[in-house]
Protein backbone atom coordinates (compact mmCIF):
# COMPACT_ATOMS: atom_id res chain seq x y z
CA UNK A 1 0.00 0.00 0.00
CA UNK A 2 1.26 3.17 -1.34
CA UNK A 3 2.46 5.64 1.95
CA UNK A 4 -0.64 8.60 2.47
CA UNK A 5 1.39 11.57 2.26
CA UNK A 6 -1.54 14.33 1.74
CA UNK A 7 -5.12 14.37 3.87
CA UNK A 8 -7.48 16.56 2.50
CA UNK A 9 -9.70 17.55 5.38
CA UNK A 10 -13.70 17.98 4.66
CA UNK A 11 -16.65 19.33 5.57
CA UNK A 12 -19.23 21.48 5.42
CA UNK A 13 -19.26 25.27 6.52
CA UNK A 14 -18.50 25.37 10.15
CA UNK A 15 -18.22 21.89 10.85
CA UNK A 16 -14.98 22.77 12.38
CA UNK A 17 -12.28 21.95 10.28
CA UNK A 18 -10.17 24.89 10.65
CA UNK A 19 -10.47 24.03 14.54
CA UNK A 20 -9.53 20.60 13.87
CA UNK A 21 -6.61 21.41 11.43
CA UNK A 22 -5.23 23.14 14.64
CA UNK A 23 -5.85 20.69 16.70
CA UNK A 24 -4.18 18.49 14.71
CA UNK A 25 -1.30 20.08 14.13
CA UNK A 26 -0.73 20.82 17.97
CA UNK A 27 -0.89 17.24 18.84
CA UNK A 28 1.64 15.96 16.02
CA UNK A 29 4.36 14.25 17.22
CA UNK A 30 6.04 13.96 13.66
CA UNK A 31 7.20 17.30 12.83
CA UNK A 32 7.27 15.73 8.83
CA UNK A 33 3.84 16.90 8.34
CA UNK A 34 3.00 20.57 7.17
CA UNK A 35 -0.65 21.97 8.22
CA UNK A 36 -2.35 24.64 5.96
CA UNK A 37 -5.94 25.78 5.59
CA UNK A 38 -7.00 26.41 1.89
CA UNK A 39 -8.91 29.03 2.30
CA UNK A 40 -6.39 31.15 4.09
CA UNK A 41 -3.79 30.07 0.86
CA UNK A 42 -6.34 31.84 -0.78
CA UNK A 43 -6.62 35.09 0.86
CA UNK A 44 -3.08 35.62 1.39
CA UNK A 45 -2.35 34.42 -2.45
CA UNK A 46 -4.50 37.45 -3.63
CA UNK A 47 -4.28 39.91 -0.53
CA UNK A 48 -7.48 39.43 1.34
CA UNK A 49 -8.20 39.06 5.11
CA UNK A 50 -11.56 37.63 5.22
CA UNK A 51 -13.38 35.62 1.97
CA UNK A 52 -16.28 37.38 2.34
CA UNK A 53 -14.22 40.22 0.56
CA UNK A 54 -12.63 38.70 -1.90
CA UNK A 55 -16.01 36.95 -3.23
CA UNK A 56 -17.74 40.19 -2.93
CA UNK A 57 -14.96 42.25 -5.13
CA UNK A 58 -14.58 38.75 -7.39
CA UNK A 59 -17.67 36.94 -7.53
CA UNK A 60 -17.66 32.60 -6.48
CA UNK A 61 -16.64 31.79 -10.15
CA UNK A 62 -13.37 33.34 -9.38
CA UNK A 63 -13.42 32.77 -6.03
CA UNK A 64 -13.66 28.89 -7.22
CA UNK A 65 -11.33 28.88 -9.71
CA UNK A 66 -8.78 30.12 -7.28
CA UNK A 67 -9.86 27.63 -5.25
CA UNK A 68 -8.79 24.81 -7.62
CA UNK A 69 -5.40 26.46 -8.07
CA UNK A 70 -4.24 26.68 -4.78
CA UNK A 71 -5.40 22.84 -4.06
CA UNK A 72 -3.52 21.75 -7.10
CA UNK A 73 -0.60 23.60 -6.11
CA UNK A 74 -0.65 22.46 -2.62
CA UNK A 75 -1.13 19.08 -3.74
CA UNK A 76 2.00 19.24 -5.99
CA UNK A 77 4.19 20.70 -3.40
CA UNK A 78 7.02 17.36 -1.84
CA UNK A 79 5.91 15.97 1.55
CA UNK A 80 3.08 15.21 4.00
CA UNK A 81 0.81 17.11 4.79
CA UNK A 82 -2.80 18.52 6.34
CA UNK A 83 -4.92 20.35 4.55
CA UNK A 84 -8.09 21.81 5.66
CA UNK A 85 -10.19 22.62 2.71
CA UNK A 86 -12.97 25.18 2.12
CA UNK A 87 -16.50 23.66 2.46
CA UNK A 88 -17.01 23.93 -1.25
CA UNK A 89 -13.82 23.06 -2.12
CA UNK A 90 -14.75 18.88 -2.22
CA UNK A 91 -16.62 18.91 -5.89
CA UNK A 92 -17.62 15.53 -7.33
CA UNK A 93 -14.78 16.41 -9.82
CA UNK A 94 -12.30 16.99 -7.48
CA UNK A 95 -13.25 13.61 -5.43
CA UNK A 96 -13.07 12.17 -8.75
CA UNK A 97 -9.51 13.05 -9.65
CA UNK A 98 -7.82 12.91 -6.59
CA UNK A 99 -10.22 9.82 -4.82
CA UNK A 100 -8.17 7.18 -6.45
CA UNK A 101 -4.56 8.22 -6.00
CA UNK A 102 -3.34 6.09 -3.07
CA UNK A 103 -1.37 9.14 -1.41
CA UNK A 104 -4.02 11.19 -0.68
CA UNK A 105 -6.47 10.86 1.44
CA UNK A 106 -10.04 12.76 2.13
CA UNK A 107 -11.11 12.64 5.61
CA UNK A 108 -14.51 14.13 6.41
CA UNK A 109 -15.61 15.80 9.26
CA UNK A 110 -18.89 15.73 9.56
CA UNK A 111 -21.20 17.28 11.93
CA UNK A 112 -24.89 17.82 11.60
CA UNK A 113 -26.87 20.72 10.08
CA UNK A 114 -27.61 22.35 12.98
CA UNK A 115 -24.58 21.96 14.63
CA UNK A 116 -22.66 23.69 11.73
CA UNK A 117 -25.58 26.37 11.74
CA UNK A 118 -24.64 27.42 15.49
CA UNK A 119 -21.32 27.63 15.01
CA UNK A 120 -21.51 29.68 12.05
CA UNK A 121 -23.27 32.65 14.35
CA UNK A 122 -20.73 32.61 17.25
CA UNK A 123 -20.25 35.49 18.41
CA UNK A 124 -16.66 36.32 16.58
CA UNK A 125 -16.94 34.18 13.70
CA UNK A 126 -16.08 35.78 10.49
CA UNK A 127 -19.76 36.12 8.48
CA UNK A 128 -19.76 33.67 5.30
CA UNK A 129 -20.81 34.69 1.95
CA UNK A 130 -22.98 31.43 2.12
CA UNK A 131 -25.26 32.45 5.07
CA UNK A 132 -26.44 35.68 2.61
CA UNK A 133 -28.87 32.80 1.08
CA UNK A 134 -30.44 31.85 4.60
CA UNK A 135 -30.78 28.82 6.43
CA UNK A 136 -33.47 27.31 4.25
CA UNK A 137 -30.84 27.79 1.48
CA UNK A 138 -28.12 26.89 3.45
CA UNK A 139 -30.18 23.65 3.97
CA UNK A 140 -30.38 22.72 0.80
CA UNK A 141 -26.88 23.28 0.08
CA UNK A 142 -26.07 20.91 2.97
CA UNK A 143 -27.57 18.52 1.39
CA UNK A 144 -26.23 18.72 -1.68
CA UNK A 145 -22.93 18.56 -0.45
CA UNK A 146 -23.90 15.22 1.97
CA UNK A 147 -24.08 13.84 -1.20
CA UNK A 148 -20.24 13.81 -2.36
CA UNK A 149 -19.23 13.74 1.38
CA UNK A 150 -21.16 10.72 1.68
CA UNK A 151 -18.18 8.98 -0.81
CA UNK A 152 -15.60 9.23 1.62
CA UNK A 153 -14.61 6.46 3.98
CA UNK A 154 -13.04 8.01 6.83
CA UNK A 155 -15.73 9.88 8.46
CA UNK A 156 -14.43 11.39 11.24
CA UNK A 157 -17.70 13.07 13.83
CA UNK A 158 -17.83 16.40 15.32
CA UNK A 159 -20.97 17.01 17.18
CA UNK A 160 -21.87 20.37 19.35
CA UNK A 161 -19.59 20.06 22.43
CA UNK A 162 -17.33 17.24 21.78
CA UNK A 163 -13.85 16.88 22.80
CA UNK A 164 -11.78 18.53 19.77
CA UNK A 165 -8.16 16.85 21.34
CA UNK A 166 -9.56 13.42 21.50
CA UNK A 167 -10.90 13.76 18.20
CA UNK A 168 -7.36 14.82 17.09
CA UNK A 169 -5.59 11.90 19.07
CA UNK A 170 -8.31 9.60 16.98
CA UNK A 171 -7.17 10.87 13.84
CA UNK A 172 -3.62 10.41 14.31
CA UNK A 173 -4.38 6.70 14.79
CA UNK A 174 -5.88 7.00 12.14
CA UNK A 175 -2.80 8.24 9.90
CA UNK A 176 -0.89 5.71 11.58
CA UNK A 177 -2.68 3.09 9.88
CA UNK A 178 -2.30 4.46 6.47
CA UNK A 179 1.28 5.78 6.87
């Protein structure tokens, strides 16, 4: 079996991945791994602080495109490593091209509609262009995305209130496994 060197971290808005990326990385004890969040490759590639922004000034088309680029890059880029991609950034084409290659890995983080709708209105969380739509919309979206999420084998849950450093000790078995 071929050595994972990439995991592609999953999940919908506010399920918690850029929590969990952090997580993650604070509890690594092999320093061989690099830990980056896509969106935040993103805004510092084209000079943004917060996405809302940059998809206002660019529109999603671009915003997607972008998207794309920066996972391709990442995913080209020698050694292991985390990545904690945008909730929109898992299309059925990019599950399709990247499922089958043995060194990468998708793990999803999944969490439940209304869990990801509190956290997205904690008090400090950065507004996303997604909520602009409304929960009924953001709803349907959810399950849209369920539907490509569903694909992935290691489903990793994060429900309201659960311990975020026992989830990260999990994973890391986890990577043991495949590593």
């Amino acid at each position: 079996m071929a050595k994972c060197e990439k995991i592609l971290i999953c999940g919908f808005s506010g399920s918690g991945k850029s929590t969990f990326l952090r997580h993650i990385e604070a509890s690594a004890s092999d320093s061989d791994w690099r830990f980056s969040d896509l969106d935040e490759i993103i805004l510092k590639n084209h000079h943004y602080s917060e996405l809302s922004e940059l998809i206002h000034f660019h529109g999603w088309e671009k915003f997607r495109l972008w998207e794309r680029q920066a996972l391709d890059s990442w995913l080209k880029e020698e050694g292991r490593g985390v990545l904690s991609l945008g909730g929109g950034a898992l299309t059925q084409l990019v599950f399709d091209s990247y499922g089958p290659i043995r060194k990468i890995k998708f793990c999803y983080l999944s969490s439940s509609f209304e869990d990801c709708w509190k956290r997205l209105h904690l008090p400090g969380v950065e507004p996303r262009p997604l909520l602009k739509g409304g929960k009924e919309e953001l709803g349907r979206i959810f399950q849209e995305r369920k539907k490509i999420f569903s694909q992935i084998s290691w489903k990793m849950e994060n429900p309201d209130g659960c311990d975020i450093k026992t989830l990260a000790r999990l994973f890391w078995e986890e990577v043991k496994i495949h590593s």
